[in-house]
N, C-alpha and C. Protein backbone atom coordinates (compact mmCIF):
# COMPACT_ATOMS: atom_id res chain seq x y z
N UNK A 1 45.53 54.50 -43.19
CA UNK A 1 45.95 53.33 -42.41
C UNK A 1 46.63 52.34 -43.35
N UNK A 2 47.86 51.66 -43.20
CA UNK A 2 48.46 51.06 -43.62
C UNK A 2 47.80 49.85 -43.67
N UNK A 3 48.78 48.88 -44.58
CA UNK A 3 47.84 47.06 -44.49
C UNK A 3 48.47 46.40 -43.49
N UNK A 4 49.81 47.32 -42.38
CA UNK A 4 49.76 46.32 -41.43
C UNK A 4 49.43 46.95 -39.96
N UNK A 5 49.02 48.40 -40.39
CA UNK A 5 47.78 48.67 -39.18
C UNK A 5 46.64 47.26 -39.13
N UNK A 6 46.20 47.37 -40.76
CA UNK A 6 44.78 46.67 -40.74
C UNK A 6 45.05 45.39 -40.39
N UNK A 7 46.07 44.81 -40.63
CA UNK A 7 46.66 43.27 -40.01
C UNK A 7 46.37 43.27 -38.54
N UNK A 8 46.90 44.30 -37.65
CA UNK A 8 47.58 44.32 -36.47
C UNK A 8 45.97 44.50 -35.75
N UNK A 9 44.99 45.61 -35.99
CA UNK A 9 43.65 45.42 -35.72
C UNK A 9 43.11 44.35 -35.63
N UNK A 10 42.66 43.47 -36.75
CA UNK A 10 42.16 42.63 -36.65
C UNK A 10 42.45 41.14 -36.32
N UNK A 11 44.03 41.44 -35.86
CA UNK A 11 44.46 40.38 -34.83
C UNK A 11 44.03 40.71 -33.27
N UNK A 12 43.93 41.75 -33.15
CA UNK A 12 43.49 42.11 -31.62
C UNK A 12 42.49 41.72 -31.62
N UNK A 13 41.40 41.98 -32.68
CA UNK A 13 40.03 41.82 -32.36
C UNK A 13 39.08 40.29 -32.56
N UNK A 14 40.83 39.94 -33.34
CA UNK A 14 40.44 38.11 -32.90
C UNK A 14 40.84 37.44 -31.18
N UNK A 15 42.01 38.29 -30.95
CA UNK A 15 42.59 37.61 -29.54
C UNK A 15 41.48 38.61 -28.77
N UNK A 16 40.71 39.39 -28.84
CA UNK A 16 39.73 39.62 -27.62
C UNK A 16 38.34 38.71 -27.99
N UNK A 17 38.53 38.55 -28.82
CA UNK A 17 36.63 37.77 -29.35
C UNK A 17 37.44 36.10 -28.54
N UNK A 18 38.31 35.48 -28.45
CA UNK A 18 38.73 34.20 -28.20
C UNK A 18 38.30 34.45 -27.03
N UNK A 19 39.72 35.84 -26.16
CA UNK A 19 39.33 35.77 -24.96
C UNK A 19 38.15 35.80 -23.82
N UNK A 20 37.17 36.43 -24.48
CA UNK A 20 35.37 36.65 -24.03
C UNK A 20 34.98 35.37 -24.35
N UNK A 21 35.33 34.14 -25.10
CA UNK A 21 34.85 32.97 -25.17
C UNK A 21 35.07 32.16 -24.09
N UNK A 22 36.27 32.48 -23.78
CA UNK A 22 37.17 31.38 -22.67
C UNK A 22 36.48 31.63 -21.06
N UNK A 23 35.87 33.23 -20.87
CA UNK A 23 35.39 33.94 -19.46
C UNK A 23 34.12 33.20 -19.38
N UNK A 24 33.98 32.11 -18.30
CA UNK A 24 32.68 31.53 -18.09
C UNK A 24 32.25 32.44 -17.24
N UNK A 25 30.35 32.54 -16.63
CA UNK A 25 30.11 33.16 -15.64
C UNK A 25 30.45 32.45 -14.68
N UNK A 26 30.09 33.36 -13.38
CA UNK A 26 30.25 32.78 -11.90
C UNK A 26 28.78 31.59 -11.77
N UNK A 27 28.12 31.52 -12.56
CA UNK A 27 27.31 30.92 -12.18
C UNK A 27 26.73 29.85 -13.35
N UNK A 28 26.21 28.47 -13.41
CA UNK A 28 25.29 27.89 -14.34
C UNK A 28 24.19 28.61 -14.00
N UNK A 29 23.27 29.06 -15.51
CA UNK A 29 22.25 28.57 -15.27
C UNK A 29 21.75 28.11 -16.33
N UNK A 30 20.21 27.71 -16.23
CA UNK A 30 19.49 27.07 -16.90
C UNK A 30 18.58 27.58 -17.76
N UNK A 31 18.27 27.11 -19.01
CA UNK A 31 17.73 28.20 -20.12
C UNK A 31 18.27 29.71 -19.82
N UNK A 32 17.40 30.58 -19.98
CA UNK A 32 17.06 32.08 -20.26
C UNK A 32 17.24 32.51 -18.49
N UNK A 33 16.81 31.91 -17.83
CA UNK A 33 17.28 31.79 -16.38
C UNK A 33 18.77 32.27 -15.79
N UNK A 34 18.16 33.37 -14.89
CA UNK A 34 19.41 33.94 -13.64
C UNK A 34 20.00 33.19 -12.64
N UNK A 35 18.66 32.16 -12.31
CA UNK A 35 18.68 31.93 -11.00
C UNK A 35 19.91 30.95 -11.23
N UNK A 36 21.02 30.99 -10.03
CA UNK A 36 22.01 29.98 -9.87
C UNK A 36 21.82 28.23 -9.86
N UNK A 37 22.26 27.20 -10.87
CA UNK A 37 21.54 26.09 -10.76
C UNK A 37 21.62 25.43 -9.45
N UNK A 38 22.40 26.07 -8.32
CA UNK A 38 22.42 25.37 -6.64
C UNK A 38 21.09 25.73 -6.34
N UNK A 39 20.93 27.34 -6.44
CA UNK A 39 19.83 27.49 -6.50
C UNK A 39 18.14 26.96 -6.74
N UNK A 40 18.42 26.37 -7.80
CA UNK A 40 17.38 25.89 -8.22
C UNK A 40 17.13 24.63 -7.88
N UNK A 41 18.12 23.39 -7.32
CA UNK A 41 18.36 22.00 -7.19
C UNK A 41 17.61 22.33 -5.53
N UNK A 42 17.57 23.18 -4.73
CA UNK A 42 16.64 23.51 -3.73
C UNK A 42 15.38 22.98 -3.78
N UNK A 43 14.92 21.77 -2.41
CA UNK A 43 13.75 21.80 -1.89
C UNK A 43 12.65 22.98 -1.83
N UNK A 44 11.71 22.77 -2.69
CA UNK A 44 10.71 24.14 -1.98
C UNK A 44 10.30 23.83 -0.46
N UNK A 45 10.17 25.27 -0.07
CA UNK A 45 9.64 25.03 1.85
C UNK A 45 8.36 24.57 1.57
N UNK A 46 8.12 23.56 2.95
CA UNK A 46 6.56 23.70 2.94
C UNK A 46 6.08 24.65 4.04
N UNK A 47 4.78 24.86 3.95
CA UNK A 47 4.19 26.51 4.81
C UNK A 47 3.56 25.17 5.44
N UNK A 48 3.60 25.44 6.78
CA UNK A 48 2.95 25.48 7.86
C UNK A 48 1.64 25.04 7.92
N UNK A 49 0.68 24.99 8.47
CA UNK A 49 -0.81 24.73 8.93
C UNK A 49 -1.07 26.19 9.72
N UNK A 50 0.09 26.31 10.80
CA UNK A 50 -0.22 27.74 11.46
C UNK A 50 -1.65 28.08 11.87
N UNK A 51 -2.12 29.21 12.04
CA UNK A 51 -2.85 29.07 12.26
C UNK A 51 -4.59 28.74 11.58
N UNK A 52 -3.98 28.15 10.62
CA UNK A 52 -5.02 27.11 10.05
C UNK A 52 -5.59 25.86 10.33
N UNK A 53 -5.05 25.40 11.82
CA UNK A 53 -5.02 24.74 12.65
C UNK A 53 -6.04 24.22 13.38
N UNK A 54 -6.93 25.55 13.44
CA UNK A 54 -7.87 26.02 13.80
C UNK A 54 -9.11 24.97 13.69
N UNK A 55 -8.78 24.88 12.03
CA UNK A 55 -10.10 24.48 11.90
C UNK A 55 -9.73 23.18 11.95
N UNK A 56 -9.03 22.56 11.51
CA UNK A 56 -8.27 21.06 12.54
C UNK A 56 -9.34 20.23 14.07
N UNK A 57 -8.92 21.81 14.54
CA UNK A 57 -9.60 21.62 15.58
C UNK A 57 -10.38 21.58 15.81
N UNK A 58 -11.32 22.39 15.43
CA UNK A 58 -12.98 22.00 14.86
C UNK A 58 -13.42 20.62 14.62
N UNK A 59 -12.95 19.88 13.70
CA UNK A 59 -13.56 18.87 13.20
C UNK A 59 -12.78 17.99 14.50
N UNK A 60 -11.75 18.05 15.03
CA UNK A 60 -11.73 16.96 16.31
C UNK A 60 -12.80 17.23 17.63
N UNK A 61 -13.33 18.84 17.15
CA UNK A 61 -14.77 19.18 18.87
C UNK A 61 -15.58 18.41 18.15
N UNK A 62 -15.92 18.24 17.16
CA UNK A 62 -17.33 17.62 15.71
C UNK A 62 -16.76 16.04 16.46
N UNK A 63 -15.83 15.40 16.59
CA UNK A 63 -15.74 13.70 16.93
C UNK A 63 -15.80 13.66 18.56
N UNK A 64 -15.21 14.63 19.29
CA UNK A 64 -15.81 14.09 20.79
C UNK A 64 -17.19 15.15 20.78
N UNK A 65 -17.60 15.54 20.76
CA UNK A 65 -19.06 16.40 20.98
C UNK A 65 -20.38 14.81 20.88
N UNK A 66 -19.49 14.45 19.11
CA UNK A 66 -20.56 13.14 18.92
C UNK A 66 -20.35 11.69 19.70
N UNK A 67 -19.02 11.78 20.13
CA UNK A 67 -18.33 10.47 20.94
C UNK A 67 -19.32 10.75 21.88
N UNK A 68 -19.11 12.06 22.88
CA UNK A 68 -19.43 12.07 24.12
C UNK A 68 -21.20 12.05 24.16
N UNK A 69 -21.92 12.48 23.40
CA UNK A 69 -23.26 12.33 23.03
C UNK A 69 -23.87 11.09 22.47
N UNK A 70 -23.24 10.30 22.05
CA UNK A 70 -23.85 8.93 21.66
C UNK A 70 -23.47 8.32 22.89
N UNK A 71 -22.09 8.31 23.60
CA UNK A 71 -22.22 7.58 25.29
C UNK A 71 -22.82 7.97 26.21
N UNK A 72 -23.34 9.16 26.16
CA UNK A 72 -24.69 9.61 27.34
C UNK A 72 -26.03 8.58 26.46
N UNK A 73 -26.09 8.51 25.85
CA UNK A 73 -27.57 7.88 25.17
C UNK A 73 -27.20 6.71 25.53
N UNK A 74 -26.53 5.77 25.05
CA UNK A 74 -25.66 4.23 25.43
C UNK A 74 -26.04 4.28 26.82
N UNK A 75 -25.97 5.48 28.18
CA UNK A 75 -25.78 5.24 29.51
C UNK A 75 -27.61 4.94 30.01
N UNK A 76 -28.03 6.33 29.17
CA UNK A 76 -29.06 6.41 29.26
C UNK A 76 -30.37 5.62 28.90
N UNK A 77 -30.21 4.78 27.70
CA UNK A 77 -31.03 4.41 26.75
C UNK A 77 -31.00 2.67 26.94
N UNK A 78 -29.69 2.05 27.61
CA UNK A 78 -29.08 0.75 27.43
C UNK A 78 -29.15 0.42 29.06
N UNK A 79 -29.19 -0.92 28.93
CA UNK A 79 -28.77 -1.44 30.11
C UNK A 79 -27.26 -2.04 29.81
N UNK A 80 -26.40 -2.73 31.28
CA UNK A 80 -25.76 -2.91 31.08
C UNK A 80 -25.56 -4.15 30.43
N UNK A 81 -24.58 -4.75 29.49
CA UNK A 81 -24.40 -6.24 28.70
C UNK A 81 -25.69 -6.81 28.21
N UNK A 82 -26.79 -5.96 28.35
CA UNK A 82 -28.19 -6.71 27.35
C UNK A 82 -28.03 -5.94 26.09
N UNK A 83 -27.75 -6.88 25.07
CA UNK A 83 -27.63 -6.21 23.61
C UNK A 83 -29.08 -5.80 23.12
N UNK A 84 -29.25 -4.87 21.90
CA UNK A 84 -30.32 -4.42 21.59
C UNK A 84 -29.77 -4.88 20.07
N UNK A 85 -30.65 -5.35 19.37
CA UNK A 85 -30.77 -5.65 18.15
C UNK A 85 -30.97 -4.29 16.98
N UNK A 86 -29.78 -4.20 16.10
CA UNK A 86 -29.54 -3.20 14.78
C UNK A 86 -30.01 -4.09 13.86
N UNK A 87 -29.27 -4.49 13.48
CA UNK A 87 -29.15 -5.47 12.18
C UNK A 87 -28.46 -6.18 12.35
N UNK A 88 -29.40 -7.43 12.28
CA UNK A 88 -28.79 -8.74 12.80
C UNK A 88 -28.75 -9.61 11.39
N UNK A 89 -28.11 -10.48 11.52
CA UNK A 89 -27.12 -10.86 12.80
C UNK A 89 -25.84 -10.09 12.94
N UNK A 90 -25.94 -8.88 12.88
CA UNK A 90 -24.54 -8.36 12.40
C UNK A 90 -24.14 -6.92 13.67
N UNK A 91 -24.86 -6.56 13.83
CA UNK A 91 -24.56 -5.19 14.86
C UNK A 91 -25.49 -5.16 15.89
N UNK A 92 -25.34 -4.90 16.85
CA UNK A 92 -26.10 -4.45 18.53
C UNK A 92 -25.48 -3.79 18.95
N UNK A 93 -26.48 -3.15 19.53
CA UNK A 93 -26.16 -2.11 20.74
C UNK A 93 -25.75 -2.43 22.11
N UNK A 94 -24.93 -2.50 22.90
CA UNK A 94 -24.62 -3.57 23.84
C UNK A 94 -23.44 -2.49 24.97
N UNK A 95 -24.15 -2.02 25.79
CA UNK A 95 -23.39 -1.21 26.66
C UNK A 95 -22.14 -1.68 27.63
N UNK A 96 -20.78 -1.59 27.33
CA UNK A 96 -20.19 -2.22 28.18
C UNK A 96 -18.93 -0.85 28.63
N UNK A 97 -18.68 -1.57 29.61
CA UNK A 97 -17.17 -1.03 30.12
C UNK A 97 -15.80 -1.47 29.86
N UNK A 98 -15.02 -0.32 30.07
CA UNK A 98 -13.30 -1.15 29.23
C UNK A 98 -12.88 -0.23 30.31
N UNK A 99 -11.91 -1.06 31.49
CA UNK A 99 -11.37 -0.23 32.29
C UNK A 99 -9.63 -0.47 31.94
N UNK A 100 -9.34 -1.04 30.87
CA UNK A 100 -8.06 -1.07 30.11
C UNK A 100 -7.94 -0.42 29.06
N UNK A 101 -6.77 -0.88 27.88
CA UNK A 101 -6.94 -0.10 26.33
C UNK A 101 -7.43 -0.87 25.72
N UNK A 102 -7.14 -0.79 24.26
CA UNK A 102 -7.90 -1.47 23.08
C UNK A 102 -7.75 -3.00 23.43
N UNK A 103 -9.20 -3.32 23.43
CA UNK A 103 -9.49 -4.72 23.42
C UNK A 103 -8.88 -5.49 24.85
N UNK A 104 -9.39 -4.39 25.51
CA UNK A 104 -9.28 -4.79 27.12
C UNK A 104 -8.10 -5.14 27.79
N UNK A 105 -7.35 -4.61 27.15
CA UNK A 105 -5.73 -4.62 27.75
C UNK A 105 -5.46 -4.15 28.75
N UNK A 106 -5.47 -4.99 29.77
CA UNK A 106 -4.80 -4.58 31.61
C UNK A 106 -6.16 -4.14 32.00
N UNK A 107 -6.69 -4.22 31.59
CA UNK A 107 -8.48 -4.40 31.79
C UNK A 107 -8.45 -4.70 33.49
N UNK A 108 -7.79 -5.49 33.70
CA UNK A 108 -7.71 -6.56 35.62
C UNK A 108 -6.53 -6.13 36.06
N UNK A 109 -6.02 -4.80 35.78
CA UNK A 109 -4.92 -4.35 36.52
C UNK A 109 -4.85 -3.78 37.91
N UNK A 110 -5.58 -3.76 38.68
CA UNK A 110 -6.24 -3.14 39.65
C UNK A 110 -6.22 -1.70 39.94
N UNK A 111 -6.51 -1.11 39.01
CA UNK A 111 -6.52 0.27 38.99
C UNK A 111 -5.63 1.31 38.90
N UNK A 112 -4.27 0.85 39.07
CA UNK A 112 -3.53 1.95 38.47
C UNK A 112 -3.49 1.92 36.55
N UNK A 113 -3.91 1.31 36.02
CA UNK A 113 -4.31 1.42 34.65
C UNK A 113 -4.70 2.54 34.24
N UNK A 114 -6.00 2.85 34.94
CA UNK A 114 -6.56 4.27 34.65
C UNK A 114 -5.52 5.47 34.24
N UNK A 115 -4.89 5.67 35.71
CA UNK A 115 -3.89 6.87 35.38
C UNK A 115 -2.66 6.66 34.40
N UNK A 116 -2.94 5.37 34.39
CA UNK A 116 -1.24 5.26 32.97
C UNK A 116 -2.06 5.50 31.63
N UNK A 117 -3.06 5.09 31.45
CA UNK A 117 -3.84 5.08 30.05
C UNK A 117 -4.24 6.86 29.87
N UNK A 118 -4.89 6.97 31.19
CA UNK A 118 -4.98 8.56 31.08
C UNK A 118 -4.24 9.55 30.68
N UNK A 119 -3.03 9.23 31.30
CA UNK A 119 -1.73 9.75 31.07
C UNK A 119 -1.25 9.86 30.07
N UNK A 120 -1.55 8.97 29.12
CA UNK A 120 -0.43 8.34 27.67
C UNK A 120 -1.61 9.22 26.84
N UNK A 121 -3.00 9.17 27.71
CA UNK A 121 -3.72 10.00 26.40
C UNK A 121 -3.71 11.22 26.18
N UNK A 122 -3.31 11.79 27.58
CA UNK A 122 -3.14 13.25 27.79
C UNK A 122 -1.58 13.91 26.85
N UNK A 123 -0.73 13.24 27.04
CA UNK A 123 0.42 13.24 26.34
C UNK A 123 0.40 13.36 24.93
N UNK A 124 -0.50 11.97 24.13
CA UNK A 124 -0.82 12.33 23.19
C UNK A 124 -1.72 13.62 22.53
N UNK A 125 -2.40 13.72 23.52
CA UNK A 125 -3.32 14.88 23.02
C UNK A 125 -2.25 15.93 22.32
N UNK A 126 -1.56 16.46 23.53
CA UNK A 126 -0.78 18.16 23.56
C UNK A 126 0.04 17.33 22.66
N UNK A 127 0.40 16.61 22.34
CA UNK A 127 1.67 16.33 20.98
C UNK A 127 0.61 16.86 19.50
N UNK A 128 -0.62 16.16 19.57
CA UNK A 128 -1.08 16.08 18.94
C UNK A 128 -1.79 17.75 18.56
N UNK A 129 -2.02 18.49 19.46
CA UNK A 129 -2.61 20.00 18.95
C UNK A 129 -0.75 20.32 18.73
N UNK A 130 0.43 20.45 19.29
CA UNK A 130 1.04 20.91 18.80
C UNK A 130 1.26 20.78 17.10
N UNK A 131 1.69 19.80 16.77
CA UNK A 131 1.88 18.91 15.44
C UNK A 131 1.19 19.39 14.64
N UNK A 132 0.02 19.57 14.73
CA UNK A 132 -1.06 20.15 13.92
C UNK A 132 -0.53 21.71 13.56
N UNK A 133 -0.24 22.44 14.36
CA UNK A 133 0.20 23.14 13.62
C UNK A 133 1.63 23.52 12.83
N UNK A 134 2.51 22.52 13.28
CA UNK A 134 2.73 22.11 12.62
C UNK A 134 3.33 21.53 10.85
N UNK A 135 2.28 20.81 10.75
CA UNK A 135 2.10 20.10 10.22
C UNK A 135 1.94 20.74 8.39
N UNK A 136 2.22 20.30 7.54
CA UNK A 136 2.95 20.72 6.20
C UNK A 136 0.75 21.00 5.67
N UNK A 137 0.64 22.15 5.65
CA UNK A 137 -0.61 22.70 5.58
C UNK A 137 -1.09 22.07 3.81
N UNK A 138 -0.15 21.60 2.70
CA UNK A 138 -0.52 20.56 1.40
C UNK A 138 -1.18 19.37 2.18
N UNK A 139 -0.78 18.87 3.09
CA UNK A 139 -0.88 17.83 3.69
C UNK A 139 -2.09 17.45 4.57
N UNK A 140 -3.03 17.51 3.65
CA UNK A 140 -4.45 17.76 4.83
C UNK A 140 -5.30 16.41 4.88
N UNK A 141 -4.48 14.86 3.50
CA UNK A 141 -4.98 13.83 4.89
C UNK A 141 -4.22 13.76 6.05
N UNK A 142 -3.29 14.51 5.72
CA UNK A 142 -2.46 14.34 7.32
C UNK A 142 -3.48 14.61 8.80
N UNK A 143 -3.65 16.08 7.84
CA UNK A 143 -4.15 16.48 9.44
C UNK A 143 -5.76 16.50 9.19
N UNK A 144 -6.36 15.65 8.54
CA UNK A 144 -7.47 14.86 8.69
C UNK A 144 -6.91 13.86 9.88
N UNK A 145 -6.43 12.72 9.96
CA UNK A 145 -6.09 11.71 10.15
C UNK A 145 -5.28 12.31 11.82
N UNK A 146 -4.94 13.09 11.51
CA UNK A 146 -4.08 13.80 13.19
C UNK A 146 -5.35 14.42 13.77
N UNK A 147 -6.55 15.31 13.50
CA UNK A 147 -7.58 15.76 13.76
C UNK A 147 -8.65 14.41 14.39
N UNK A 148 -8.85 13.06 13.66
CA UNK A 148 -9.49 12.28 14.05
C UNK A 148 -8.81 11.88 15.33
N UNK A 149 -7.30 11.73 15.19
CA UNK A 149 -7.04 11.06 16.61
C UNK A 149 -7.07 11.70 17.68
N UNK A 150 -6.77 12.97 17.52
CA UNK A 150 -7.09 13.90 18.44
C UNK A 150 -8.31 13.67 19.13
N UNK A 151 -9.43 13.78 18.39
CA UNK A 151 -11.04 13.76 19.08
C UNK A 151 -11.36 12.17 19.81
N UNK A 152 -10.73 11.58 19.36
CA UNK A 152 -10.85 10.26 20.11
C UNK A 152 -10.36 9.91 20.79
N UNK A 153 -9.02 10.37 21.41
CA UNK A 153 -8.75 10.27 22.08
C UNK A 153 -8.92 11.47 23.43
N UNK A 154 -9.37 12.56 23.50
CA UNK A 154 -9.82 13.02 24.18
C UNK A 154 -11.12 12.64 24.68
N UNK A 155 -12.30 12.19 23.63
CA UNK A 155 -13.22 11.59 24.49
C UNK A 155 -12.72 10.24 24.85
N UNK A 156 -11.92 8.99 25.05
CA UNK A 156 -11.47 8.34 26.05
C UNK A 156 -10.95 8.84 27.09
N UNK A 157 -10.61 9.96 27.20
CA UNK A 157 -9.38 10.56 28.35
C UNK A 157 -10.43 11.23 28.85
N UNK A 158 -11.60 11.99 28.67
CA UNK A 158 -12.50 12.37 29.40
C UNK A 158 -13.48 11.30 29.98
N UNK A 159 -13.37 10.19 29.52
CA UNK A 159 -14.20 8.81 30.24
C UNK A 159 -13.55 8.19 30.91
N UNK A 160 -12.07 7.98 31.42
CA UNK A 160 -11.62 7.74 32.30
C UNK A 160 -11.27 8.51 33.10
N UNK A 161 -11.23 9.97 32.85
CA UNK A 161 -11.23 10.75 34.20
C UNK A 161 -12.62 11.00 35.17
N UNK A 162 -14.06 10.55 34.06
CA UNK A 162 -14.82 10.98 35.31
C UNK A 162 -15.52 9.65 35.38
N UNK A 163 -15.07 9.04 35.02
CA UNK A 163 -15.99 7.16 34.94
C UNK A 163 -14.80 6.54 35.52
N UNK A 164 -13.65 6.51 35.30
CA UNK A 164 -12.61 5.63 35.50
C UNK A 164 -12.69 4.55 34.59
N UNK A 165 -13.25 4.34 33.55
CA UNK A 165 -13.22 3.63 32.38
C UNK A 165 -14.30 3.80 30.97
N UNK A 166 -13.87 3.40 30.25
CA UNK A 166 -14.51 4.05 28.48
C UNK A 166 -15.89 3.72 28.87
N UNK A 167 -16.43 3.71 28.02
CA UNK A 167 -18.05 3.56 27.71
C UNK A 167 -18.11 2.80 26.47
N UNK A 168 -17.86 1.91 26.05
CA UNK A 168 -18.21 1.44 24.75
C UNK A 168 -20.20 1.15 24.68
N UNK A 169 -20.08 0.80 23.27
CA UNK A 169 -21.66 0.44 23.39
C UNK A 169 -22.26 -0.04 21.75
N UNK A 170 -21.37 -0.19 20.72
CA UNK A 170 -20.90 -0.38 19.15
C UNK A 170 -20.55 -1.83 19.41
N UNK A 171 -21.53 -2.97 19.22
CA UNK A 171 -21.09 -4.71 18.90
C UNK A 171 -21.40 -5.19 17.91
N UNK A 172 -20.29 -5.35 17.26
CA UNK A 172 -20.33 -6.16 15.52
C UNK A 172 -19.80 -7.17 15.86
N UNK A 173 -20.56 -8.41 15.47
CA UNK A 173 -20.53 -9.70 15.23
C UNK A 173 -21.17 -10.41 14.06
N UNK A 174 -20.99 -11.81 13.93
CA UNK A 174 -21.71 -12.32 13.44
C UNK A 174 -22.41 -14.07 14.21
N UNK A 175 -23.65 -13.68 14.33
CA UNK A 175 -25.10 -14.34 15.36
C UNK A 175 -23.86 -14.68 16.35
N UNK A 176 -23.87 -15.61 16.80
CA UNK A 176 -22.66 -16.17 18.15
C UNK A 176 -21.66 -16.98 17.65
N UNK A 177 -21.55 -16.40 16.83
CA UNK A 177 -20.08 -17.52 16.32
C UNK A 177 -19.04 -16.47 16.23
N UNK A 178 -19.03 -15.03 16.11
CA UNK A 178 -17.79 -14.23 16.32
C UNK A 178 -18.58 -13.05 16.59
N UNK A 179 -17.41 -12.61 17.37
CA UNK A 179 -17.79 -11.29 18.56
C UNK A 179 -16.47 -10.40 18.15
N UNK A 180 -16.54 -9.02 17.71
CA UNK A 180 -15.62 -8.32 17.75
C UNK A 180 -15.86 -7.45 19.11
N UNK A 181 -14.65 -6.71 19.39
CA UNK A 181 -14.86 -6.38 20.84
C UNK A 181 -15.36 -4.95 20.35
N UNK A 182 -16.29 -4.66 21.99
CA UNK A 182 -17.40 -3.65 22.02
C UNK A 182 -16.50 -2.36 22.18
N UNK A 183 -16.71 -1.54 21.12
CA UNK A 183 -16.35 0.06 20.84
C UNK A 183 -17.05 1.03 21.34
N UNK A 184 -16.75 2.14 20.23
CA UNK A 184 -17.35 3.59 20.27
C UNK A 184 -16.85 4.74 19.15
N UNK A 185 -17.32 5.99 18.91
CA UNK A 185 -17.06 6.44 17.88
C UNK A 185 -15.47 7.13 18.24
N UNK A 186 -15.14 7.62 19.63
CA UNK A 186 -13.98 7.83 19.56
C UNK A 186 -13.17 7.08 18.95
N UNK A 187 -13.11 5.42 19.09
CA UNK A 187 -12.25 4.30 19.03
C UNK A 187 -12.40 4.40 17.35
N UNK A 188 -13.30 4.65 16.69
CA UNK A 188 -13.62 4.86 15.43
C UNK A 188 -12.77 6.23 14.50
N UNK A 189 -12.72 6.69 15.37
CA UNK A 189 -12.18 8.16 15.01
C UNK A 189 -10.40 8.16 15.08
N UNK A 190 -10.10 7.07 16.42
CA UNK A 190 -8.42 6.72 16.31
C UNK A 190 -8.11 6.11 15.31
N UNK A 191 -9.06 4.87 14.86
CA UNK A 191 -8.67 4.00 13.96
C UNK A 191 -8.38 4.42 12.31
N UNK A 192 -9.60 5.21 12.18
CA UNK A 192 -9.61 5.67 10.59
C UNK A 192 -8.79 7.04 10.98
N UNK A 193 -8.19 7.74 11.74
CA UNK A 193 -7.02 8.90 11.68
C UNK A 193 -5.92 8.03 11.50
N UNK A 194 -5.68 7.06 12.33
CA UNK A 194 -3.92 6.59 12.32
C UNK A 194 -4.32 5.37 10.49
N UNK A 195 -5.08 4.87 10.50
CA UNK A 195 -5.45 4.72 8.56
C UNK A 195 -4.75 5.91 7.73
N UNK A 196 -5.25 6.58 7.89
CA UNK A 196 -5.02 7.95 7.25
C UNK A 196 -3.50 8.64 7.59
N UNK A 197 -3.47 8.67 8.20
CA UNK A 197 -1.87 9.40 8.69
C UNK A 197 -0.84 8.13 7.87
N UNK A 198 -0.96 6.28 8.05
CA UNK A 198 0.01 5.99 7.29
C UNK A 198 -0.09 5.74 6.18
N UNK A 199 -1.45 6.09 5.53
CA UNK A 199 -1.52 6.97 3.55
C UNK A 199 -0.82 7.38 3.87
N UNK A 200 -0.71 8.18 4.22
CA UNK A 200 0.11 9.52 4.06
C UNK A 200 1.53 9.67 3.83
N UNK A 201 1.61 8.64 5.35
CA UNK A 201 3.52 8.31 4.72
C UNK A 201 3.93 7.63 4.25
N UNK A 202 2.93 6.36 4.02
CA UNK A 202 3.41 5.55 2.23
C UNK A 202 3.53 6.52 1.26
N UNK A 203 2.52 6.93 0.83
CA UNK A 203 2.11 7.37 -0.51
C UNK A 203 2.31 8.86 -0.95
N UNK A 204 1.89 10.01 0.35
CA UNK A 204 2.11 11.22 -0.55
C UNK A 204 3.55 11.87 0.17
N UNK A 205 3.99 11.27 1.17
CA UNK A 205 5.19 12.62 1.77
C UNK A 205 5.89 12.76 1.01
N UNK A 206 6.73 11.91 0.70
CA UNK A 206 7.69 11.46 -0.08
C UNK A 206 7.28 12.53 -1.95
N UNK A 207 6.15 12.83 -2.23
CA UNK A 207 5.21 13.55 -2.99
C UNK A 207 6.01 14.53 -2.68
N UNK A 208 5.54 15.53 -1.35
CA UNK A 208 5.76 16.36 -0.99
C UNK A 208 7.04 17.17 -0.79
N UNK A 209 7.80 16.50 -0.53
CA UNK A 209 9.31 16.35 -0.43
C UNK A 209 9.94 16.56 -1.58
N UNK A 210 9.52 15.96 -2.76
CA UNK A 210 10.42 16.19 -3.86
C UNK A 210 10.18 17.54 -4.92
């Protein structure tokens, strides 16, 4: 081989080493990594509740089973508006009726109340077993907090369909100088679920999401 074979070689084998420099892939990626970086800039899915739902549901039969069993005792055990002394001056037992919503709203409506309150609870319910499942299964103060409202509000919606109004019988005050209005554990069970559900979307979705 001549010295301008050997010239002429190792000019080729500079203009192919340039040209393999210049050929990017079809794709970024990242470190040691295949995966395409569009790829990777991807939301992970969240899985479902599905039928893990289940047990969701459980713990909302666990809040009306006890709703509806502490207001048979309240019916049974109480008279009506004579308080019974817990711990005073601070709690009594004090059996009353709410033929409105929270804190006696349309309370003196003359009775079509019932079926609108009934209604709005029934609505909520089936939103509420749907959702649940739903519902991003990481996310279980969620469906803590969707599970409580569920049970409480079915035992209200079962006390106005066969009472035509709640059963409260839960009075926290303090001696006669303040009266909070008379409850129940359902009403207990809405309150600390919808607590819980907006944890949830302050603090962790937004978690979840990223």
């Amino acid at each position: 081989m001549t010295l301008d074979d050997k010239s002429a070689e190792l000019s080729q084998q500079t203009v192919n080493a340039n040209h393999n420099e210049t050929i990017k892939p079809a794709h970024v990626t990242t470190g040691s990594s295949l995966t395409p970086k569009s790829r990777l800039s991807k939301k992970p899915k969240l899985i479902a509740n599905g039928q893990r739902a289940f047990a969701w549901y459980l713990l909302s039969l666990v809040v009306l089973g006890i709703d509806q069993w502490t207001k048979w005792l309240a019916e049974t055990k109480l008279t009506f508006q004579e308080p019974v002394p817990v711990i005073e001056p601070f709690l009594n037992w004090t059996l009353a009726y709410n033929y409105g919503a929270a804190f006696s709203f349309l309370a003196d409506a003359g009775g079509w109340q019932k079926w609108f309150f009934a209604g709005l609870a029934l609505l909520m319910s089936l939103f509420l077993i749907t959702y649940l499942v739903k519902a991003p299964r990481k996310a279980k103060l969620l469906s803590l907090g969707l599970a409580l409202v569920l049970g409480g509000a079915v035992g209200n919606l079962i006390d106005r369909l066969l009472h035509g109004h709640v059963i409260d019988f839960i009075h926290v005050h303090y001696a006669d100088a303040w009266h909070y209005p008379i409850f129940n554990i359902a009403d207990m069970g809405i309150s600390v679920g919808v607590a819980l559900i907006v944890i949830d979307m302050l603090f962790l979705e937004k978690k979840r999401q990223s």
